[in-house]
C-alpha atoms as a PDB file:
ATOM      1  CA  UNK A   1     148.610 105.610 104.446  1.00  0.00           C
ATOM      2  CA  UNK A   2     147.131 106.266 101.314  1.00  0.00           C
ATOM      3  CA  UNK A   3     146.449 102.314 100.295  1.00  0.00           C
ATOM      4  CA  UNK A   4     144.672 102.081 103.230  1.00  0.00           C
ATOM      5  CA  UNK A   5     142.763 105.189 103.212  1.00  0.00           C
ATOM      6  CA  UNK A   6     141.338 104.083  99.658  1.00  0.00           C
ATOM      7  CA  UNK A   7     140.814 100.626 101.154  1.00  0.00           C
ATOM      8  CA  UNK A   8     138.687 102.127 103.561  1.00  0.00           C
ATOM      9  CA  UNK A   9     137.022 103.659 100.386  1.00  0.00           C
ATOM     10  CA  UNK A  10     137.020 100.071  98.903  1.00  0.00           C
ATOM     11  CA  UNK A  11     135.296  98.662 102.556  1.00  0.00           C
ATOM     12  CA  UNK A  12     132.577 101.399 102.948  1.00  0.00           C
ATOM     13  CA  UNK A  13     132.066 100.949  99.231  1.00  0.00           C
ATOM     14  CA  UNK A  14     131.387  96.949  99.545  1.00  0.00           C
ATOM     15  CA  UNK A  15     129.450  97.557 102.667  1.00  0.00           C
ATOM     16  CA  UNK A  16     126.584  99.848 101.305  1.00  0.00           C
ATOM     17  CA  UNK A  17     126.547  97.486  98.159  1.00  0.00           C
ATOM     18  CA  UNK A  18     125.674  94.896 100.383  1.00  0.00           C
ATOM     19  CA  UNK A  19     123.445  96.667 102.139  1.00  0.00           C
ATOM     20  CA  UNK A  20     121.797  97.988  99.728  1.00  0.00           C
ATOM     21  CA  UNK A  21     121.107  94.233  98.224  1.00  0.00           C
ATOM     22  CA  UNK A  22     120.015  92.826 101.341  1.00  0.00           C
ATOM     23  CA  UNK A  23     117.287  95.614 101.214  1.00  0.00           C
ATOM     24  CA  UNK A  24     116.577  94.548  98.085  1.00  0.00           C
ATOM     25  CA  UNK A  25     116.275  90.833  99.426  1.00  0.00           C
ATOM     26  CA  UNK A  26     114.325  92.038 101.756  1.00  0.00           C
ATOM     27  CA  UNK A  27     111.665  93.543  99.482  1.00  0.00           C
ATOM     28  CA  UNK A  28     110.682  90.384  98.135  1.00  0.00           C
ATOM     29  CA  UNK A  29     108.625  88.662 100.883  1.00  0.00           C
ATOM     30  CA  UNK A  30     106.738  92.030 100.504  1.00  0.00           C
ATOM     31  CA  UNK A  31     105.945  91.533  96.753  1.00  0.00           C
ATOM     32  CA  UNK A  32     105.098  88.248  97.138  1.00  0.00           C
ATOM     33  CA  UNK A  33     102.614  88.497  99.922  1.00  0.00           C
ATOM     34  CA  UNK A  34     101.069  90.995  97.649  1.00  0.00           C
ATOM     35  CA  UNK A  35     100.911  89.078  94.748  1.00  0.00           C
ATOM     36  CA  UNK A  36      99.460  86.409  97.438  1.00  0.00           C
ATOM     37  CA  UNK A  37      96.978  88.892  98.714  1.00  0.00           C
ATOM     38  CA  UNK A  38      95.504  89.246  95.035  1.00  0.00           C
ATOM     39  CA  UNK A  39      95.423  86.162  94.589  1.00  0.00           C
ATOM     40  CA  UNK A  40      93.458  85.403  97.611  1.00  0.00           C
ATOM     41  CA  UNK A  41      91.025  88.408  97.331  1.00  0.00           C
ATOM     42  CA  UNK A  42      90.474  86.622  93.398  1.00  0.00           C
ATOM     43  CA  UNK A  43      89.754  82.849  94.416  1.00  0.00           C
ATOM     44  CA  UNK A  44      87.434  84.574  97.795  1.00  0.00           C
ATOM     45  CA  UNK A  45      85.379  86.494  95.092  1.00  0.00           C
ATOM     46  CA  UNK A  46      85.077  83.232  92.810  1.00  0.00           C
ATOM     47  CA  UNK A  47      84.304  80.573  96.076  1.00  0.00           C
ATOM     48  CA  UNK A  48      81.262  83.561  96.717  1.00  0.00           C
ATOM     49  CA  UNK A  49      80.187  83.318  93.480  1.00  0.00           C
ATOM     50  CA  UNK A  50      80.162  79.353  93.712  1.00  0.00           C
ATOM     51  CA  UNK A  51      78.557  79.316  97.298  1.00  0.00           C
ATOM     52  CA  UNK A  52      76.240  82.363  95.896  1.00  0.00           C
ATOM     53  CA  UNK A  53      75.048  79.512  93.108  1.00  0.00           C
ATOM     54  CA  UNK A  54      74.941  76.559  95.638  1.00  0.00           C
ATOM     55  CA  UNK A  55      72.392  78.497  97.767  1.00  0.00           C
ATOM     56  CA  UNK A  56      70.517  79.766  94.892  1.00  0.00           C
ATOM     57  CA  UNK A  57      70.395  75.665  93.697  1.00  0.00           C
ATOM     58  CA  UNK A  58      68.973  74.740  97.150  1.00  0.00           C
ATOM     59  CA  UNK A  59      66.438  77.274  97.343  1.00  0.00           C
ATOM     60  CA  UNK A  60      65.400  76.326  94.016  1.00  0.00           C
ATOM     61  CA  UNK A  61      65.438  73.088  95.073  1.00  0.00           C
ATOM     62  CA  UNK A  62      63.209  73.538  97.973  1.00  0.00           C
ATOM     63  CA  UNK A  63      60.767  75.482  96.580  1.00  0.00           C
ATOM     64  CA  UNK A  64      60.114  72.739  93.928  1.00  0.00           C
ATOM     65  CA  UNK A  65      59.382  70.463  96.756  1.00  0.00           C
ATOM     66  CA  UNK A  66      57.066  72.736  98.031  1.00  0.00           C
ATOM     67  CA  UNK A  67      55.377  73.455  94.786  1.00  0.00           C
ATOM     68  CA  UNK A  68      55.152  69.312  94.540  1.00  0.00           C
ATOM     69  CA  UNK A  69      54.136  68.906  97.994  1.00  0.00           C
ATOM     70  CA  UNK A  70      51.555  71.413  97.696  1.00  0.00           C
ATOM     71  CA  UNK A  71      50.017  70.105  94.175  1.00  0.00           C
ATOM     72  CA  UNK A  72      49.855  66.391  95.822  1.00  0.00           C
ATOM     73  CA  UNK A  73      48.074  68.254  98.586  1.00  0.00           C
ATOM     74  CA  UNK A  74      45.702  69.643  95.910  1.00  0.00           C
ATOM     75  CA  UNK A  75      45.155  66.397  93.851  1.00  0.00           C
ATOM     76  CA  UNK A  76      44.540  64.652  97.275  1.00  0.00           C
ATOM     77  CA  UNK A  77      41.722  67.317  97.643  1.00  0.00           C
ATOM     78  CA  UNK A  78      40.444  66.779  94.743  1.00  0.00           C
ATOM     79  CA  UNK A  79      40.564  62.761  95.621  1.00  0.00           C
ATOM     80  CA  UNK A  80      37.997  63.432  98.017  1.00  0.00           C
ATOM     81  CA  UNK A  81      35.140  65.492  96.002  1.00  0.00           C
ATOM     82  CA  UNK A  82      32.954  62.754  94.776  1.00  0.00           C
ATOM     83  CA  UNK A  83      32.939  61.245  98.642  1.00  0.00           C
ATOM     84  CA  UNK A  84      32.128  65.147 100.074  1.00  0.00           C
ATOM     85  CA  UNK A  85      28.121  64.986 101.416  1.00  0.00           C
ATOM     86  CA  UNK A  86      27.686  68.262 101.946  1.00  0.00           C
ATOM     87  CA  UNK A  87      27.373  71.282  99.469  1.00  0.00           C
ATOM     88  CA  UNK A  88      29.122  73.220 102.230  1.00  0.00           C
ATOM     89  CA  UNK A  89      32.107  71.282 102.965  1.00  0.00           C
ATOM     90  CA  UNK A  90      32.187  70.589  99.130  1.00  0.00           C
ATOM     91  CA  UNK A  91      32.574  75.161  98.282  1.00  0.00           C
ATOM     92  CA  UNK A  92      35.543  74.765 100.952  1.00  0.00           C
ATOM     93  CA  UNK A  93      37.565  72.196  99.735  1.00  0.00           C
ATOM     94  CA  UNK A  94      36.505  73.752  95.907  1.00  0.00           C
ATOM     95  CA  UNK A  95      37.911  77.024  97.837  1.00  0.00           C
ATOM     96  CA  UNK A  96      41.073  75.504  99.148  1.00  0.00           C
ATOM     97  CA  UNK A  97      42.357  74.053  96.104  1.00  0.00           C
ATOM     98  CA  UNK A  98      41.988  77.269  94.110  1.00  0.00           C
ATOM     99  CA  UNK A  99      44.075  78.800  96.606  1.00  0.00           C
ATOM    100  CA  UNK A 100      46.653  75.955  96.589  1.00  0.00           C
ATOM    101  CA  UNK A 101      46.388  76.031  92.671  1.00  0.00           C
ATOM    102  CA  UNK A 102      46.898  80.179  92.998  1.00  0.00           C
ATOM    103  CA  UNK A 103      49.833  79.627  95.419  1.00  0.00           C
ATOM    104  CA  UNK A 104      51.461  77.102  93.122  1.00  0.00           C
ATOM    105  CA  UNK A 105      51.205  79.211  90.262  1.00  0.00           C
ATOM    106  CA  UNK A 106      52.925  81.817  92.192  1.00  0.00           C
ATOM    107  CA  UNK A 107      55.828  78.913  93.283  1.00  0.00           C
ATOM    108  CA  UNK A 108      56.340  78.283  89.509  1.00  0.00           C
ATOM    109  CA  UNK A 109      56.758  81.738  88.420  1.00  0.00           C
ATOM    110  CA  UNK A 110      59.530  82.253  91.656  1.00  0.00           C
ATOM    111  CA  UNK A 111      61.065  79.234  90.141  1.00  0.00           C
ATOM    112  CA  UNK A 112      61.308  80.728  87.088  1.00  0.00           C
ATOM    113  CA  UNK A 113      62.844  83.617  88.080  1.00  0.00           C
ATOM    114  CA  UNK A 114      65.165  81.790  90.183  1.00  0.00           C
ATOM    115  CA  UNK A 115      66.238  79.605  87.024  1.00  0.00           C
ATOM    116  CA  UNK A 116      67.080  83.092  85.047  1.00  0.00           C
ATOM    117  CA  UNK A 117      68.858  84.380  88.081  1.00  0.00           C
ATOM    118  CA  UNK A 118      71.041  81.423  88.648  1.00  0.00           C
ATOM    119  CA  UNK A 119      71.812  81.383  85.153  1.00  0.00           C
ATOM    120  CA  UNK A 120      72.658  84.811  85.220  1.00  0.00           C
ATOM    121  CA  UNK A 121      74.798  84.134  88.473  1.00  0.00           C
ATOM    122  CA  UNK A 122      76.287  81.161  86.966  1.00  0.00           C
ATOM    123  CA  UNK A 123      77.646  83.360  83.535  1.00  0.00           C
ATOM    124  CA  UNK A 124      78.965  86.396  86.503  1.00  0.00           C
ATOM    125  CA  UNK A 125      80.549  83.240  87.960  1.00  0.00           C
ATOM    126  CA  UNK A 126      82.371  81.869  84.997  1.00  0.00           C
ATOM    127  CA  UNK A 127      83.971  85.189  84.055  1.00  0.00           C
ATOM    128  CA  UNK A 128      84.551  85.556  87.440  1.00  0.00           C
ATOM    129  CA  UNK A 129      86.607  81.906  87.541  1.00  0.00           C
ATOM    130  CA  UNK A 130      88.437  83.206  83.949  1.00  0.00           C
ATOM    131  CA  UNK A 131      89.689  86.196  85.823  1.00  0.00           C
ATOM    132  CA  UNK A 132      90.749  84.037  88.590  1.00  0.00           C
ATOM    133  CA  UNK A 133      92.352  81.811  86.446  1.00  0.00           C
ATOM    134  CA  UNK A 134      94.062  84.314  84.577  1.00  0.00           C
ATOM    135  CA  UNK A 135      95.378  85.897  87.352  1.00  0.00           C
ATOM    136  CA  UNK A 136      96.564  83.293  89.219  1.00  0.00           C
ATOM    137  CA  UNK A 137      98.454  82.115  85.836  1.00  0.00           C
ATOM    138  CA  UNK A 138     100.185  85.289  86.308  1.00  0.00           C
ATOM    139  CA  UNK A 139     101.225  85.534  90.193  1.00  0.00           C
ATOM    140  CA  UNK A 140     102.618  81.689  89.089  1.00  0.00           C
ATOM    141  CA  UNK A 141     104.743  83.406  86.273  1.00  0.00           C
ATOM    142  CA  UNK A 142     105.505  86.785  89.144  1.00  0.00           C
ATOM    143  CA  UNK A 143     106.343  84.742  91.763  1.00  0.00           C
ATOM    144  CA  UNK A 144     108.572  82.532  89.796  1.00  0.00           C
ATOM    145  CA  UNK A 145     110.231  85.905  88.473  1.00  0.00           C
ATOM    146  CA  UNK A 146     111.046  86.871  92.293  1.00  0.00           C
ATOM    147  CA  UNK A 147     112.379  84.113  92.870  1.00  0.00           C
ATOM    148  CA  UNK A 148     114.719  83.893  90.247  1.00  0.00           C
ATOM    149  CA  UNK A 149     115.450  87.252  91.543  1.00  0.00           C
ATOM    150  CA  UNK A 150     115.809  86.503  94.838  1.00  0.00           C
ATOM    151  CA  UNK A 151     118.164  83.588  93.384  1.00  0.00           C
ATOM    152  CA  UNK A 152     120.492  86.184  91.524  1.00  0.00           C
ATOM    153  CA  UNK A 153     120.307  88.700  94.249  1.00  0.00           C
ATOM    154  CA  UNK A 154     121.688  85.852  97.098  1.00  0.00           C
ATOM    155  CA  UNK A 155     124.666  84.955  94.744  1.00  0.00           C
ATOM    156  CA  UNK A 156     125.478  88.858  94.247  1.00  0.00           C
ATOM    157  CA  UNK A 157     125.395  89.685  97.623  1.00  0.00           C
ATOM    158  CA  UNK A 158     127.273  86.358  98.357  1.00  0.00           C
ATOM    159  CA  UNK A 159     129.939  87.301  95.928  1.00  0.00           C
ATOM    160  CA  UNK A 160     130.355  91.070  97.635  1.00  0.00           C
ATOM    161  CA  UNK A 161     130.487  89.665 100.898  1.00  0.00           C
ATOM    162  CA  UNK A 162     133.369  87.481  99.832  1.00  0.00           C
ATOM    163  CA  UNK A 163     134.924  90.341  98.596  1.00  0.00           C
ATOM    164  CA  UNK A 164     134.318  92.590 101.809  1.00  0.00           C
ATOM    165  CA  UNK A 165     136.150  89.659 103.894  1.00  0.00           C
ATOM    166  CA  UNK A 166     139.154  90.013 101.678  1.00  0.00           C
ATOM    167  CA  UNK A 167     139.433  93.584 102.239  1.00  0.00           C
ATOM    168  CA  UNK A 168     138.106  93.482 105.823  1.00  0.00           C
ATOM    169  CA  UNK A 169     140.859  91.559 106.458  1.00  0.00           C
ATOM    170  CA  UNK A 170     143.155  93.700 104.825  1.00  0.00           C
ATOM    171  CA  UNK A 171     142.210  96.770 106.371  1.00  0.00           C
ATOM    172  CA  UNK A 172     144.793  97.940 109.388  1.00  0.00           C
ATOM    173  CA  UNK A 173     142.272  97.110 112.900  1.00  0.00           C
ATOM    174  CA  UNK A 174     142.636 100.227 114.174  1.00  0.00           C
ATOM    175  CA  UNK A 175     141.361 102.169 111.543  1.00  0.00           C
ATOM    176  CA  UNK A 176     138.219  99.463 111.753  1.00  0.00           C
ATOM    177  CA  UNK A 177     137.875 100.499 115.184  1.00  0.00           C
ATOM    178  CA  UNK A 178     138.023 104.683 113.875  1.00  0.00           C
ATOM    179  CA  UNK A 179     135.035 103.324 111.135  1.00  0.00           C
ATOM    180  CA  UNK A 180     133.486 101.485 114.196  1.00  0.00           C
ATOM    181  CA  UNK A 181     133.486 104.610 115.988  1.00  0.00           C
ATOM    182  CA  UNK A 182     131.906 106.482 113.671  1.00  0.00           C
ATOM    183  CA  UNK A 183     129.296 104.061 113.255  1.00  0.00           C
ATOM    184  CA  UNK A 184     128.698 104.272 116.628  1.00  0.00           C
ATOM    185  CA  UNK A 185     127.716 107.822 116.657  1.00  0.00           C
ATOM    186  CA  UNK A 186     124.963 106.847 113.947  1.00  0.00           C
ATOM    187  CA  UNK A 187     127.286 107.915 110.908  1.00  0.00           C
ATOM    188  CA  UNK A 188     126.399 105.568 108.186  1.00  0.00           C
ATOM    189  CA  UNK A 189     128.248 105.241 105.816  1.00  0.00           C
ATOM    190  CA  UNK A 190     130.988 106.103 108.248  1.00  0.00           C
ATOM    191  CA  UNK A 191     133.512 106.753 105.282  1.00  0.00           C
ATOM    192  CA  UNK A 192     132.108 109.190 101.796  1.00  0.00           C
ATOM    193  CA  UNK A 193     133.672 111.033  99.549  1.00  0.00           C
ATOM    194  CA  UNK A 194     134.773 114.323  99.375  1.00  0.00           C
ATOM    195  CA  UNK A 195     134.171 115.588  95.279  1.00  0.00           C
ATOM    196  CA  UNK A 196     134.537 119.423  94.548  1.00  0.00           C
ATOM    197  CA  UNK A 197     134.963 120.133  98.107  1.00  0.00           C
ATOM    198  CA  UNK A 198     131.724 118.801  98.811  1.00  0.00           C
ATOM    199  CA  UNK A 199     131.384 115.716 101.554  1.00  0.00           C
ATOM    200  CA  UNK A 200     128.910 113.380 100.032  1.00  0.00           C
ATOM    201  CA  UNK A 201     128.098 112.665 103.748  1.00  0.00           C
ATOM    202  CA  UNK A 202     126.188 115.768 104.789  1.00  0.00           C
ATOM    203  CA  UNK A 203     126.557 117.530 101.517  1.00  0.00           C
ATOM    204  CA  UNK A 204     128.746 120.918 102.557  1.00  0.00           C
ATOM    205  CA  UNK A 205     131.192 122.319 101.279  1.00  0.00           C
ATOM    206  CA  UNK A 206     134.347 121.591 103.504  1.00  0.00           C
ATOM    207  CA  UNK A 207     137.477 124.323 104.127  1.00  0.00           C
ATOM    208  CA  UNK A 208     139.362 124.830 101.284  1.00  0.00           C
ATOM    209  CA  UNK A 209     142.709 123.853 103.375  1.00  0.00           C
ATOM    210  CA  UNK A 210     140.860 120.602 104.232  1.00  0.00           C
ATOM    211  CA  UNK A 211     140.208 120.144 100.610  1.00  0.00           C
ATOM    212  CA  UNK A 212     143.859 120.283 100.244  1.00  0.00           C
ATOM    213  CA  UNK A 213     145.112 118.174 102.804  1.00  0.00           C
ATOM    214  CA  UNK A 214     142.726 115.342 101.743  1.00  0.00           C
ATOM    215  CA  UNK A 215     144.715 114.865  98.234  1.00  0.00           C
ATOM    216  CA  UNK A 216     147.746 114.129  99.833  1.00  0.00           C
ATOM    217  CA  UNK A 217     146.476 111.081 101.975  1.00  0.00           C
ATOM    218  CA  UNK A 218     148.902 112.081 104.800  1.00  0.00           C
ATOM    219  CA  UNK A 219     146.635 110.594 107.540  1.00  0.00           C
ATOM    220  CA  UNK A 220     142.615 110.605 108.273  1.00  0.00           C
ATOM    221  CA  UNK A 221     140.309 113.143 108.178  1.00  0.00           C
ATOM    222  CA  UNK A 222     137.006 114.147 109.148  1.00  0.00           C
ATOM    223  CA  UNK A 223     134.194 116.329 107.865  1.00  0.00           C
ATOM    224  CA  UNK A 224     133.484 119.160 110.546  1.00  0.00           C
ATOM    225  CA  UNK A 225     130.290 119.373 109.792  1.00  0.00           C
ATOM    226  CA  UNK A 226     129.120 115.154 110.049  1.00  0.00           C
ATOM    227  CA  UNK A 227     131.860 114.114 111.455  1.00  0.00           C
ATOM    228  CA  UNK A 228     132.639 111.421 108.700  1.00  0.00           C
ATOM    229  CA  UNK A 229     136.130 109.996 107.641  1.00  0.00           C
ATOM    230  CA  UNK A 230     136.593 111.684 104.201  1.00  0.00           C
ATOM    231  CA  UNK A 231     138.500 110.498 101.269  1.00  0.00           C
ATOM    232  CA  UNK A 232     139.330 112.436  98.082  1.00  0.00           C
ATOM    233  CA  UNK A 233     137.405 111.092  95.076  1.00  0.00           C
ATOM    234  CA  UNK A 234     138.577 112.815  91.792  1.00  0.00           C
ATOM    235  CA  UNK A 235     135.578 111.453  89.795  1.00  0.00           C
ATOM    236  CA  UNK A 236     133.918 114.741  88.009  1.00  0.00           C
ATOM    237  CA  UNK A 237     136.927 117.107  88.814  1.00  0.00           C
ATOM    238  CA  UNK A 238     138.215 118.858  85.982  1.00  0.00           C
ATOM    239  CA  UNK A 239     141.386 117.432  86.391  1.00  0.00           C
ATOM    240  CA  UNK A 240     140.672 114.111  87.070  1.00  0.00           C
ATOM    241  CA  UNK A 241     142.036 112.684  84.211  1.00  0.00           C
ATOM    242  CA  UNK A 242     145.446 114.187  84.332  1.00  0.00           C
END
């Protein structure tokens, strides 16, 4: 009874290690769709930079046309002075080309300050696309780390799997179907360790008697507090080397 009490051991054992690597599997999609999300929020602040710049062009852009249009507008004015026959309609073009020339002057210094913002804008937007390039250099080098990871962590859990069908199989059924049960009542791990009289289940202290009766691995036993199947683990006890 004893070999296949510790083999029971040996099966819970191989069980949480794989479980415990499949969570860690199972982490990774999580760190990489942060590492994504970074990414993303970096290359949407750069693209608003950029599309910041591209509007900032085509306003500039339109207000020179204006500034042109309106300065043909003036010259054409000023085309038509020496055929003007009155002194009156002569003051109001005179008065309509100083307020085209006033309203140009007004374009050019807007344009001006448009020029000094997009360069501005367009410095904020290269250390913005340094950053982004930066970081992105860096989720390439993360990413490829988790997946190396999640390269090593498959082949582990692979090779403890293998090794949970060998003892699977050599583990009696009926003391499968007694872990099973267990299980069943929401006991996992279904089989711990008792150490210093302590279940490593539910962490009390178990009788004394019980205690006993473990070391001599007559037949199975079960905490009375978790209901667990116990096994004696000497690891700690002072007389665990003798």
């Amino acid at each position: 009874m004893k070999d296949q009490i510790l083999l029971m051991a040996r099966w819970q054992g191989l069980k949480n290690e794989t479980e415990a690597l499949e969570r860690r599997i199972g982490a990774l999609p999580d760190k990489i769709a942060l590492l994504d999300q970074e990414l993303a929020a970096r290359e949407e602040e750069a693209a608003a930079a950029e599309d910041a710049i591209s509007r900032m062009k085509k306003a500039y852009r339109e207000l020179d046309r204006n500034a042109r249009d309106l300065l043909a507008r003036i010259k054409g004015k000023e085309a038509r002075l020496p055929s003007v026959k009155t002194n009156k309609e002569y003051q109001a073009i005179l008065k309509e080309m100083d307020a085209g020339k006033a309203e140009n002057s007004r374009m050019e210094d807007r344009m001006l300050e448009m020029l000094d913002e997009i360069e501005t804008a367009e410095t904020t937007a290269g250390h913005i696309r340094s950053a982004t390039a930066i970081v992105r250099e860096r989720v390439a080098r993360d990413r490829e780390e988790i997946a190396s990871e999640q390269r090593r962590l498959i082949t582990e859990r692979d090779a403890v799997l293998r090794r949970f069908s060998e003892v699977d199989e050599e583990l009696e059924a009926s003391l499968k179907e007694k872990i099973g049960a267990v299980m069943a009542r929401c006991k996992t791990p279904a089989v711990v360790p008792v150490r210093n009289s302590v279940c490593f289940g539910c962490h009390m202290n178990i009788p004394r008697q019980l205690y006993n009766e473990l070391q001599l691995y007559e037949n199975l036993k079960y905490c009375p507090f978790c209901s667990r199947i116990l096994y004696w683990d000497p690891v700690g006890e002072p007389d665990s080397s003798s």
